[in-house]
N, C-alpha and C. Protein backbone atom coordinates (compact mmCIF):
# COMPACT_ATOMS: atom_id res chain seq x y z
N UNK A 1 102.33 313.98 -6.47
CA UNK A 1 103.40 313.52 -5.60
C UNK A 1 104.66 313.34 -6.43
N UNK A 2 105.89 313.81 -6.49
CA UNK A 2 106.71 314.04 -7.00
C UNK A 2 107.74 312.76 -6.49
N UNK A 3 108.18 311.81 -7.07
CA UNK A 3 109.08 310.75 -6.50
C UNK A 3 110.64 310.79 -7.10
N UNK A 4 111.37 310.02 -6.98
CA UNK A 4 112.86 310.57 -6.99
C UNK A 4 113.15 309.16 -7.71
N UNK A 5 112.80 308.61 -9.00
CA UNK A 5 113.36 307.32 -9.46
C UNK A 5 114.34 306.73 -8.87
N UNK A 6 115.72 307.65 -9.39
CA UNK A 6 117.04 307.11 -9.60
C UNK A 6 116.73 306.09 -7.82
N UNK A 7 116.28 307.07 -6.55
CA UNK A 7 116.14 307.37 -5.67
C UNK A 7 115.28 305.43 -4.78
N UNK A 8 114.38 305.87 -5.82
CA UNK A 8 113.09 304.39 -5.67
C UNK A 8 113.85 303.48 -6.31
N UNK A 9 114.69 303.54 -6.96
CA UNK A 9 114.87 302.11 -8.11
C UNK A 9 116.64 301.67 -6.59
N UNK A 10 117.10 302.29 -6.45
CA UNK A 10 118.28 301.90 -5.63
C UNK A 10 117.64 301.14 -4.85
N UNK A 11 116.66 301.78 -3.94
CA UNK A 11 116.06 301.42 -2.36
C UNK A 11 114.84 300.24 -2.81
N UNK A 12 114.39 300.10 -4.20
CA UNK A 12 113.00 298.86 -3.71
C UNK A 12 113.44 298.15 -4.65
N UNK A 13 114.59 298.29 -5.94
CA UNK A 13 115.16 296.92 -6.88
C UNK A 13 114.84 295.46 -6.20
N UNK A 14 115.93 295.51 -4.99
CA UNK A 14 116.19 294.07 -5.19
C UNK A 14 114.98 293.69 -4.02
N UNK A 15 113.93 294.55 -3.32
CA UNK A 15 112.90 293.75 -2.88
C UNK A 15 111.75 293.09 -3.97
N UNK A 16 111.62 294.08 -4.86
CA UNK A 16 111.08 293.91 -6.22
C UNK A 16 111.19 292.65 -6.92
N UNK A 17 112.72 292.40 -7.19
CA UNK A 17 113.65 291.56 -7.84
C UNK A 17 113.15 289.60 -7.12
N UNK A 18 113.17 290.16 -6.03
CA UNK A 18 113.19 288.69 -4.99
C UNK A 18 111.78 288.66 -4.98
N UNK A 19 110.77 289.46 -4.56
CA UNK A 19 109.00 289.34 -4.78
C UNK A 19 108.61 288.71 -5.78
N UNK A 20 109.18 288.96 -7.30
CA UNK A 20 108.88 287.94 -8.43
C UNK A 20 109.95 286.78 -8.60
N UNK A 21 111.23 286.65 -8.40
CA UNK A 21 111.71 285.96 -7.92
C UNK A 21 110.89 284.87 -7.31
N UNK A 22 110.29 284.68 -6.38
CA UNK A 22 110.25 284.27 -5.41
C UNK A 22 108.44 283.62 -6.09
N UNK A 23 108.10 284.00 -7.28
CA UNK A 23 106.98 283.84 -8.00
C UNK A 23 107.42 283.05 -9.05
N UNK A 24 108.40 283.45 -9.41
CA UNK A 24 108.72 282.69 -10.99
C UNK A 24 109.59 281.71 -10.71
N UNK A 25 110.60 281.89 -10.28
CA UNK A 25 111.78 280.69 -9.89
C UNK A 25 112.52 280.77 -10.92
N UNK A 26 112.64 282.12 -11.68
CA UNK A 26 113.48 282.33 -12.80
C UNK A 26 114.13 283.68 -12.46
N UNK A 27 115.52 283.30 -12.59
CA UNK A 27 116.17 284.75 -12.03
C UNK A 27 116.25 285.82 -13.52
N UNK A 28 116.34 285.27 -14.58
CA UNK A 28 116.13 285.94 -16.04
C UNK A 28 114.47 286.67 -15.71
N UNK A 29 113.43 286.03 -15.80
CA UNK A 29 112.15 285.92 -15.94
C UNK A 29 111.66 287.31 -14.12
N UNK A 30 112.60 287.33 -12.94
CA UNK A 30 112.29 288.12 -11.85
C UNK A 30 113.07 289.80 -12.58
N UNK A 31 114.21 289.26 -13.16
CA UNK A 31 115.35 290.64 -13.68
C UNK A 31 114.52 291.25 -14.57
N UNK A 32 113.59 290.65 -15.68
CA UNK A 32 113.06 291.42 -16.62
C UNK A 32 111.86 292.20 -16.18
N UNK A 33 111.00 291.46 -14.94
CA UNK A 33 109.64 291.98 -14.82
C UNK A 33 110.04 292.97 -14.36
N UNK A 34 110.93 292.73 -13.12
CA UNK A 34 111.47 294.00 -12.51
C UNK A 34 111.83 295.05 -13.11
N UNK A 35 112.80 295.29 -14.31
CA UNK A 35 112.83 296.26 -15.25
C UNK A 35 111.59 296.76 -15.46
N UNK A 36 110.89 296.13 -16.31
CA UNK A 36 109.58 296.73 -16.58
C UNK A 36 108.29 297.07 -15.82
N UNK A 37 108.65 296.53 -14.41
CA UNK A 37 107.88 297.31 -13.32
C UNK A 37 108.61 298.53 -13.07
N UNK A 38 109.62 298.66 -13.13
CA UNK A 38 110.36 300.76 -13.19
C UNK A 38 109.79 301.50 -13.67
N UNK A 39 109.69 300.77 -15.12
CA UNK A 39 109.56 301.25 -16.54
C UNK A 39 107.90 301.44 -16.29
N UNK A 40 107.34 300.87 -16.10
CA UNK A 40 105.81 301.01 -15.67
C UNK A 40 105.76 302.02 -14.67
N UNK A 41 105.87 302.12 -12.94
CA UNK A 41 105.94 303.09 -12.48
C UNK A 41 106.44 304.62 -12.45
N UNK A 42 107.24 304.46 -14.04
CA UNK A 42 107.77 305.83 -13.86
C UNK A 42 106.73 306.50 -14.77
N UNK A 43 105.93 305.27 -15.66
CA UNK A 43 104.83 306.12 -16.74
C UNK A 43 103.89 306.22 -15.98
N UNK A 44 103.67 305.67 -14.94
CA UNK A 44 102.32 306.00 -14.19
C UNK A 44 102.29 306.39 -12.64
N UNK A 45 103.38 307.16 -12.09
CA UNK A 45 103.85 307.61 -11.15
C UNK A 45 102.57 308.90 -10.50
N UNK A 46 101.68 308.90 -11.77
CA UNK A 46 100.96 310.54 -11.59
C UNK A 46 99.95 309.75 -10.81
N UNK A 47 99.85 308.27 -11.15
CA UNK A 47 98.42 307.75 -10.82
C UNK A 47 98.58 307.64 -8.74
N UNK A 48 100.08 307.36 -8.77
CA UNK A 48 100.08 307.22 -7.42
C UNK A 48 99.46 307.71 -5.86
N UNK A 49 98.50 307.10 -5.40
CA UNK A 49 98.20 307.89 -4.48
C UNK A 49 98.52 308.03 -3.31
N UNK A 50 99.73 307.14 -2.85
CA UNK A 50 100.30 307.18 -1.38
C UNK A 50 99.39 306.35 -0.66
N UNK A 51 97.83 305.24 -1.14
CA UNK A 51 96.91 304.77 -0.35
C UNK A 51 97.77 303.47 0.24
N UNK A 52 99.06 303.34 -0.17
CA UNK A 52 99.97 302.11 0.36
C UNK A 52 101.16 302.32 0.45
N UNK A 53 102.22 301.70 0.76
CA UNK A 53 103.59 301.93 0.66
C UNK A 53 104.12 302.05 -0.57
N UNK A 54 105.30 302.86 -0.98
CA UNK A 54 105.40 302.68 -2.52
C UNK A 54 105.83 301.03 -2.54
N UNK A 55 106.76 300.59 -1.83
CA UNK A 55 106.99 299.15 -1.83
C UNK A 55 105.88 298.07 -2.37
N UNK A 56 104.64 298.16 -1.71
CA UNK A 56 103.46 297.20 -2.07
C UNK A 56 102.91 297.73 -3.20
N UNK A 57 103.34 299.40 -3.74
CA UNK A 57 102.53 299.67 -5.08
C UNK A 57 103.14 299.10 -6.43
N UNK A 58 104.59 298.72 -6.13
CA UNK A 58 105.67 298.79 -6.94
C UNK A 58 105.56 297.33 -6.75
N UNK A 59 105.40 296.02 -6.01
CA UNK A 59 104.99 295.02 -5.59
C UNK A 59 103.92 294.26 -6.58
N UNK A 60 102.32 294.77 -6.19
CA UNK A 60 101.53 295.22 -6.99
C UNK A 60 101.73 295.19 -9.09
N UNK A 61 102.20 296.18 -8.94
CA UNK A 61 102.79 296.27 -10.33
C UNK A 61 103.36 295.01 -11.26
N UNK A 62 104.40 294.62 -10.32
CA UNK A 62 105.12 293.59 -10.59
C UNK A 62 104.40 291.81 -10.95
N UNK A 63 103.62 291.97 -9.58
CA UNK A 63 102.51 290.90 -9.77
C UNK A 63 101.83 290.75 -11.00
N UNK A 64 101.16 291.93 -11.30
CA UNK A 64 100.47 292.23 -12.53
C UNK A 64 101.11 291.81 -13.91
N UNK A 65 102.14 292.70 -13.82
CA UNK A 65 102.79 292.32 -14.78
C UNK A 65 103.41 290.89 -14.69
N UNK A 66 103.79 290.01 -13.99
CA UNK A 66 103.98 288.45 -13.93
C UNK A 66 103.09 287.76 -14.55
N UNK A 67 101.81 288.18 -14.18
CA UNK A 67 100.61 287.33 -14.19
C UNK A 67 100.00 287.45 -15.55
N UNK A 68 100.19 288.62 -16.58
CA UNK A 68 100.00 288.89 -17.84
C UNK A 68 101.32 288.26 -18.67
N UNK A 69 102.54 288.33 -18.36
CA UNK A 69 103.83 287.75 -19.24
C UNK A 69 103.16 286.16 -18.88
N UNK A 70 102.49 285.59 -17.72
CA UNK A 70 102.45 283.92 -17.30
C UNK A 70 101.16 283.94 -18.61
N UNK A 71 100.25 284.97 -18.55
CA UNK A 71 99.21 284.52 -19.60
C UNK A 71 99.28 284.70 -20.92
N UNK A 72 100.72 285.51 -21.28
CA UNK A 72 101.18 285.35 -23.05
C UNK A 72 102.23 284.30 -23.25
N UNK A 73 102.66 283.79 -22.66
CA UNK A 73 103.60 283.12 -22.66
C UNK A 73 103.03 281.53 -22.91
N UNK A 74 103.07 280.42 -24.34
CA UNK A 74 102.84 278.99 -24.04
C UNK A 74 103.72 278.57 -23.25
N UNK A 75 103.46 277.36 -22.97
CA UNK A 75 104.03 276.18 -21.70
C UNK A 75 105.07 275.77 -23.50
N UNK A 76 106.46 275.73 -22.61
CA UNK A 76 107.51 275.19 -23.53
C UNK A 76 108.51 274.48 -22.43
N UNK A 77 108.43 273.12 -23.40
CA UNK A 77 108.68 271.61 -23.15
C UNK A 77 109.88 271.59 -23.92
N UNK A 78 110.76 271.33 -22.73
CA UNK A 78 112.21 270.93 -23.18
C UNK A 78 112.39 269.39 -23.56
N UNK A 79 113.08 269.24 -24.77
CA UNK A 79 113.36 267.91 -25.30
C UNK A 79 114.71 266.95 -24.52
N UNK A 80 115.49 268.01 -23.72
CA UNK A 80 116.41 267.48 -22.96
C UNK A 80 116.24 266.77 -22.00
N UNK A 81 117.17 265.76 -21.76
CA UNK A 81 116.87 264.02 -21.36
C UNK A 81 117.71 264.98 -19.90
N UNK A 82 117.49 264.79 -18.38
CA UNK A 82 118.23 264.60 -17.65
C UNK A 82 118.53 262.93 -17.51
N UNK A 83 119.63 262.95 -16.25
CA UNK A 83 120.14 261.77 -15.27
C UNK A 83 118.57 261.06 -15.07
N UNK A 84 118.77 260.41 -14.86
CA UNK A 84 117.42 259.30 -14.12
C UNK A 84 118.02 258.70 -12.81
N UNK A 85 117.34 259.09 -11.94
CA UNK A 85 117.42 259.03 -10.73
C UNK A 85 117.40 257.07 -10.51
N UNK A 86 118.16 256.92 -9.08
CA UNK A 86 117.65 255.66 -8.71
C UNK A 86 115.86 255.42 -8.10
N UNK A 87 115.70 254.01 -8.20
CA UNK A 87 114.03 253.86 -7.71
C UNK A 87 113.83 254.53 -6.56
N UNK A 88 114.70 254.59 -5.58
CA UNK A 88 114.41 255.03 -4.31
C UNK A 88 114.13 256.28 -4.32
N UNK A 89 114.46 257.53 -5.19
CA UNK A 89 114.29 258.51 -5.63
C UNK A 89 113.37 259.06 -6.20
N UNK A 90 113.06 258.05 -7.11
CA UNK A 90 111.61 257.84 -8.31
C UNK A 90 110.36 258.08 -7.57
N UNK A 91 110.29 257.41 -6.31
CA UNK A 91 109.00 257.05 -5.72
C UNK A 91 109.44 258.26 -4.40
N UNK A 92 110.36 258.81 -3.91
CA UNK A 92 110.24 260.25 -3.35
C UNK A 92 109.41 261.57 -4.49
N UNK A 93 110.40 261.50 -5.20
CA UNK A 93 110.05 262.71 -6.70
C UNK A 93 108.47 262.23 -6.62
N UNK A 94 107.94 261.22 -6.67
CA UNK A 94 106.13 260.63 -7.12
C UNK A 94 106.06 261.55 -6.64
N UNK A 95 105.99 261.09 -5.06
CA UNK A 95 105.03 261.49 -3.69
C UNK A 95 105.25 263.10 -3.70
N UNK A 96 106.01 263.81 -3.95
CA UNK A 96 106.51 264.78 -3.35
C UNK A 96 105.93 266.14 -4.54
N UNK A 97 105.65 265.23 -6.08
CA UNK A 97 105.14 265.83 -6.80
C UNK A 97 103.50 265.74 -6.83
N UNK A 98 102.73 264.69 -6.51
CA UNK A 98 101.57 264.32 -5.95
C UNK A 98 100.87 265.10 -4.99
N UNK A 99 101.74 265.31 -3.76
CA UNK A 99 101.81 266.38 -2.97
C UNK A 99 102.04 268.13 -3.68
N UNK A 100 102.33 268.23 -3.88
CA UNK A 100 102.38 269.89 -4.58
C UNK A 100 101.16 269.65 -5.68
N UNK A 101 100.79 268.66 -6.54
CA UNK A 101 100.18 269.18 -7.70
C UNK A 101 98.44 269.09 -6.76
N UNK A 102 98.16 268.47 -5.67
CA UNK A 102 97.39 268.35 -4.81
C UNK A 102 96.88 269.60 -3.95
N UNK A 103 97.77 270.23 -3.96
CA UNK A 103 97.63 271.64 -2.89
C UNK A 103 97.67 272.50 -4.21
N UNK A 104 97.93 272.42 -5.57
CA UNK A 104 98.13 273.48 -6.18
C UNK A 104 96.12 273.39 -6.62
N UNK A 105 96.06 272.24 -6.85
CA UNK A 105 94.65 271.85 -7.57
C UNK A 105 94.02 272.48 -6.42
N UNK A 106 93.99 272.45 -5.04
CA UNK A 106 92.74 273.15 -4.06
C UNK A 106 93.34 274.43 -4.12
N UNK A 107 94.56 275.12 -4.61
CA UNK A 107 94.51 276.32 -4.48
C UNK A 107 93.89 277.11 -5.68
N UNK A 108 93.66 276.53 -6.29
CA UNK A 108 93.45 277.22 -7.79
C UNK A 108 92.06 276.87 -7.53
N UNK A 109 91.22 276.57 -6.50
CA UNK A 109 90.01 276.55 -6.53
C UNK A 109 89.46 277.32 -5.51
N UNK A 110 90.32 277.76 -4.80
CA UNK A 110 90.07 278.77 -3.82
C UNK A 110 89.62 279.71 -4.22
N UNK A 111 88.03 280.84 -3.68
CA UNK A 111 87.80 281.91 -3.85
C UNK A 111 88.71 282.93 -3.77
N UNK A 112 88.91 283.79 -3.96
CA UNK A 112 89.38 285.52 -3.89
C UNK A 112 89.09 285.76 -2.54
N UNK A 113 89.30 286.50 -1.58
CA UNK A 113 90.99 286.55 -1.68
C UNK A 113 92.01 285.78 -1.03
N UNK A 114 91.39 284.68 -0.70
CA UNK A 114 92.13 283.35 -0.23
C UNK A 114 93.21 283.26 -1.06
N UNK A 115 93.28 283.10 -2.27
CA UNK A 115 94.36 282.26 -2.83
C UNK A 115 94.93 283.41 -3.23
N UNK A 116 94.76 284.37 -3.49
CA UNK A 116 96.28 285.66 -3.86
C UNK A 116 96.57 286.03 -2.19
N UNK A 117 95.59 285.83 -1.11
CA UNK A 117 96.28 286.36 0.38
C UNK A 117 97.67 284.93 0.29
N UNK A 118 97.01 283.53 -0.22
CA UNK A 118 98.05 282.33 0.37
C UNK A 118 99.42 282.20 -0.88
N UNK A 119 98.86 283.08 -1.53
CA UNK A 119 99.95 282.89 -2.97
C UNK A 119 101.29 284.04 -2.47
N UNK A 120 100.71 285.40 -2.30
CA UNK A 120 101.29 286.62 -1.90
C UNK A 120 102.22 286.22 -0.50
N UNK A 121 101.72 285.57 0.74
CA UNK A 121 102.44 284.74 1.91
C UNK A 121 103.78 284.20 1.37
N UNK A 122 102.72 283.23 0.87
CA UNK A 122 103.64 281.81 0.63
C UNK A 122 104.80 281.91 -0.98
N UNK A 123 103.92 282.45 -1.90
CA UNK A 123 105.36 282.15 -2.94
C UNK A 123 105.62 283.71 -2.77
N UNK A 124 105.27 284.76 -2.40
CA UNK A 124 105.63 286.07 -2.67
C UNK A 124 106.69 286.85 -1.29
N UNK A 125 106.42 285.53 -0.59
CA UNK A 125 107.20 285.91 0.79
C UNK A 125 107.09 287.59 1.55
N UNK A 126 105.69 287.73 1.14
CA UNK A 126 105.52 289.34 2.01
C UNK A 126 105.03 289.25 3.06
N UNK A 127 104.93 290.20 4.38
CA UNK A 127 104.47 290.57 5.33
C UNK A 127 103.15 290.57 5.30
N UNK A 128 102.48 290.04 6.13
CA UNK A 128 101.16 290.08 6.53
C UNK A 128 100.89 292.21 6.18
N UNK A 129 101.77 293.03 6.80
CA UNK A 129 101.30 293.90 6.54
C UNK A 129 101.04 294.54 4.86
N UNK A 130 102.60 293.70 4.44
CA UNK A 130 102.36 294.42 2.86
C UNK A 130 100.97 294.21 2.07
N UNK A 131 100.85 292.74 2.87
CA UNK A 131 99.54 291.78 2.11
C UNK A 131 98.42 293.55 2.46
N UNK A 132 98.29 293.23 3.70
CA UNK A 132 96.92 294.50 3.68
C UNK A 132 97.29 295.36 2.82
N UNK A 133 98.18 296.21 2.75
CA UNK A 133 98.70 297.61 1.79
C UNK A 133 98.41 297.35 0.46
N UNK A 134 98.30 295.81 -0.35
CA UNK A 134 97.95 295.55 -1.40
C UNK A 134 96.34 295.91 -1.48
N UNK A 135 95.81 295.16 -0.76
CA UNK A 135 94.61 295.13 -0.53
C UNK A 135 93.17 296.21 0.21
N UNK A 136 94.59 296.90 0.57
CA UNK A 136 93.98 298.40 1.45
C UNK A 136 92.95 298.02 2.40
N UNK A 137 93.35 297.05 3.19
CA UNK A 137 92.87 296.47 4.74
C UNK A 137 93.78 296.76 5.67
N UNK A 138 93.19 296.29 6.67
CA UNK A 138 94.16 295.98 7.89
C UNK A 138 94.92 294.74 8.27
N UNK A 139 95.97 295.13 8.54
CA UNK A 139 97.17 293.92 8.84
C UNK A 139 96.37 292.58 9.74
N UNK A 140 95.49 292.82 10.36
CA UNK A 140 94.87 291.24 11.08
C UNK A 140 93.71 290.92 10.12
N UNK A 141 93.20 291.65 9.28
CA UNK A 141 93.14 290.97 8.15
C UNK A 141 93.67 289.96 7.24
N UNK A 142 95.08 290.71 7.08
CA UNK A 142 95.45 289.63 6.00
C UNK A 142 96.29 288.38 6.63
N UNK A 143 96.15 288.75 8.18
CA UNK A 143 96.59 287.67 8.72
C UNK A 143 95.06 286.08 8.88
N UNK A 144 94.03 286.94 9.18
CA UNK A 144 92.79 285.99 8.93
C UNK A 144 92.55 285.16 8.04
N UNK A 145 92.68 285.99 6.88
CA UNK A 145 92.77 285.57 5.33
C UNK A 145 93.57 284.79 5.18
N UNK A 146 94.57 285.14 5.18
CA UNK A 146 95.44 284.00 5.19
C UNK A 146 95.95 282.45 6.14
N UNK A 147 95.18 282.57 7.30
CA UNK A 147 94.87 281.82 8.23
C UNK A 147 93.83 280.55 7.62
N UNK A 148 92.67 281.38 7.17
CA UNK A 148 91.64 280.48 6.73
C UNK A 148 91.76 280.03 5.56
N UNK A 149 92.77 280.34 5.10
CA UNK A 149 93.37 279.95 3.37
C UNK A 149 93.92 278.79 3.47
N UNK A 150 94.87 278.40 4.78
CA UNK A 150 95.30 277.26 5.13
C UNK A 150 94.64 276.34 5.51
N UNK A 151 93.40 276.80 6.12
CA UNK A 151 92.80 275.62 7.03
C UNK A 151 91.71 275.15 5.73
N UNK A 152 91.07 276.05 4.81
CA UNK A 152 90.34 275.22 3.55
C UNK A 152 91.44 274.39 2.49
N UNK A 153 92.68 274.42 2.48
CA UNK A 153 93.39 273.68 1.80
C UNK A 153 93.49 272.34 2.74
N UNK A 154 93.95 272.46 4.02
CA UNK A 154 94.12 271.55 4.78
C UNK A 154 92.60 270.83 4.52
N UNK A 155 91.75 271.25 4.86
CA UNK A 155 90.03 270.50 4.98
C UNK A 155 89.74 269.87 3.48
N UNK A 156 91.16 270.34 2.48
CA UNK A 156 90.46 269.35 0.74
C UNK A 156 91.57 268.35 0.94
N UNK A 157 92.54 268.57 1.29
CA UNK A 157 93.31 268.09 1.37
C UNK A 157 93.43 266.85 1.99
């Protein structure tokens, strides 16, 4: 299958860009993967088989590559002091961090493919359909999946 870079990189950049984006919360850290998801699909363009959209293959890619830079990468702890909030603030920030580290702990205990269908939704902001095209299902699939992904977080929760 013969693809047209210059062609793919105009038209799926900035969905690319915002998919890890939208994973990392680093616009440095979404700009670079994205580069090197190009740079990846153009060396392995032969492997392509059309079994998905190029969007979710190029998607795909990107994930991958996130999820390998998240596993070379140590946790680095900034020594910089912010503002300190007032008390009334203190005890929002608790709760609000209590809450997220709570849903992150039952998500990270979630079987396959619960937690990449609720991860891919929710921090990856894709379509129920892209979700299938990853997964090479059907779209009320990954709407199920992801249905029951919510309701076992809700039930630890």
């Amino acid at each position: 299958m013969k693809i047209d870079f210059e062609e793919l990189y105009q038209r799926f950049f900035k969905d690319v860009y915002l998919f890890v984006l939208a994973m990392s919360k680093d616009p440095h850290i979404a700009e670079e993967i994205t580069q090197e998801t190009f740079f990846k699909a153009l060396k392995k363009a032969r492997y392509f088989r059309g079994e998905c959209s190029v969007k979710s293959w190029l998607c795909q890619i990107a994930k991958n590559l996130y999820i390998s830079d998240i596993r070379r990468k140590k946790p680095i702890h900034s020594e910089t002091q912010k503002e300190l909030p007032d008390d009334s603030d203190i005890e929002a920030i608790c709760i609000q961090k209590d809450e997220a580290l709570s849903i992150y702990k039952v998500l990270h205990c979630l079987n396959e493919p619960y937690k990449e269908v609720f991860t891919l939704r929710v921090l990856g902001d894709l379509s129920f359909k892209e979700i299938a095209e990853i997964f090479g299902k059907q779209e009320n699939w990954a709407r199920v999946t992801y249905h029951r992904a919510k309701l076992k977080i809700q039930a630890h929760i």
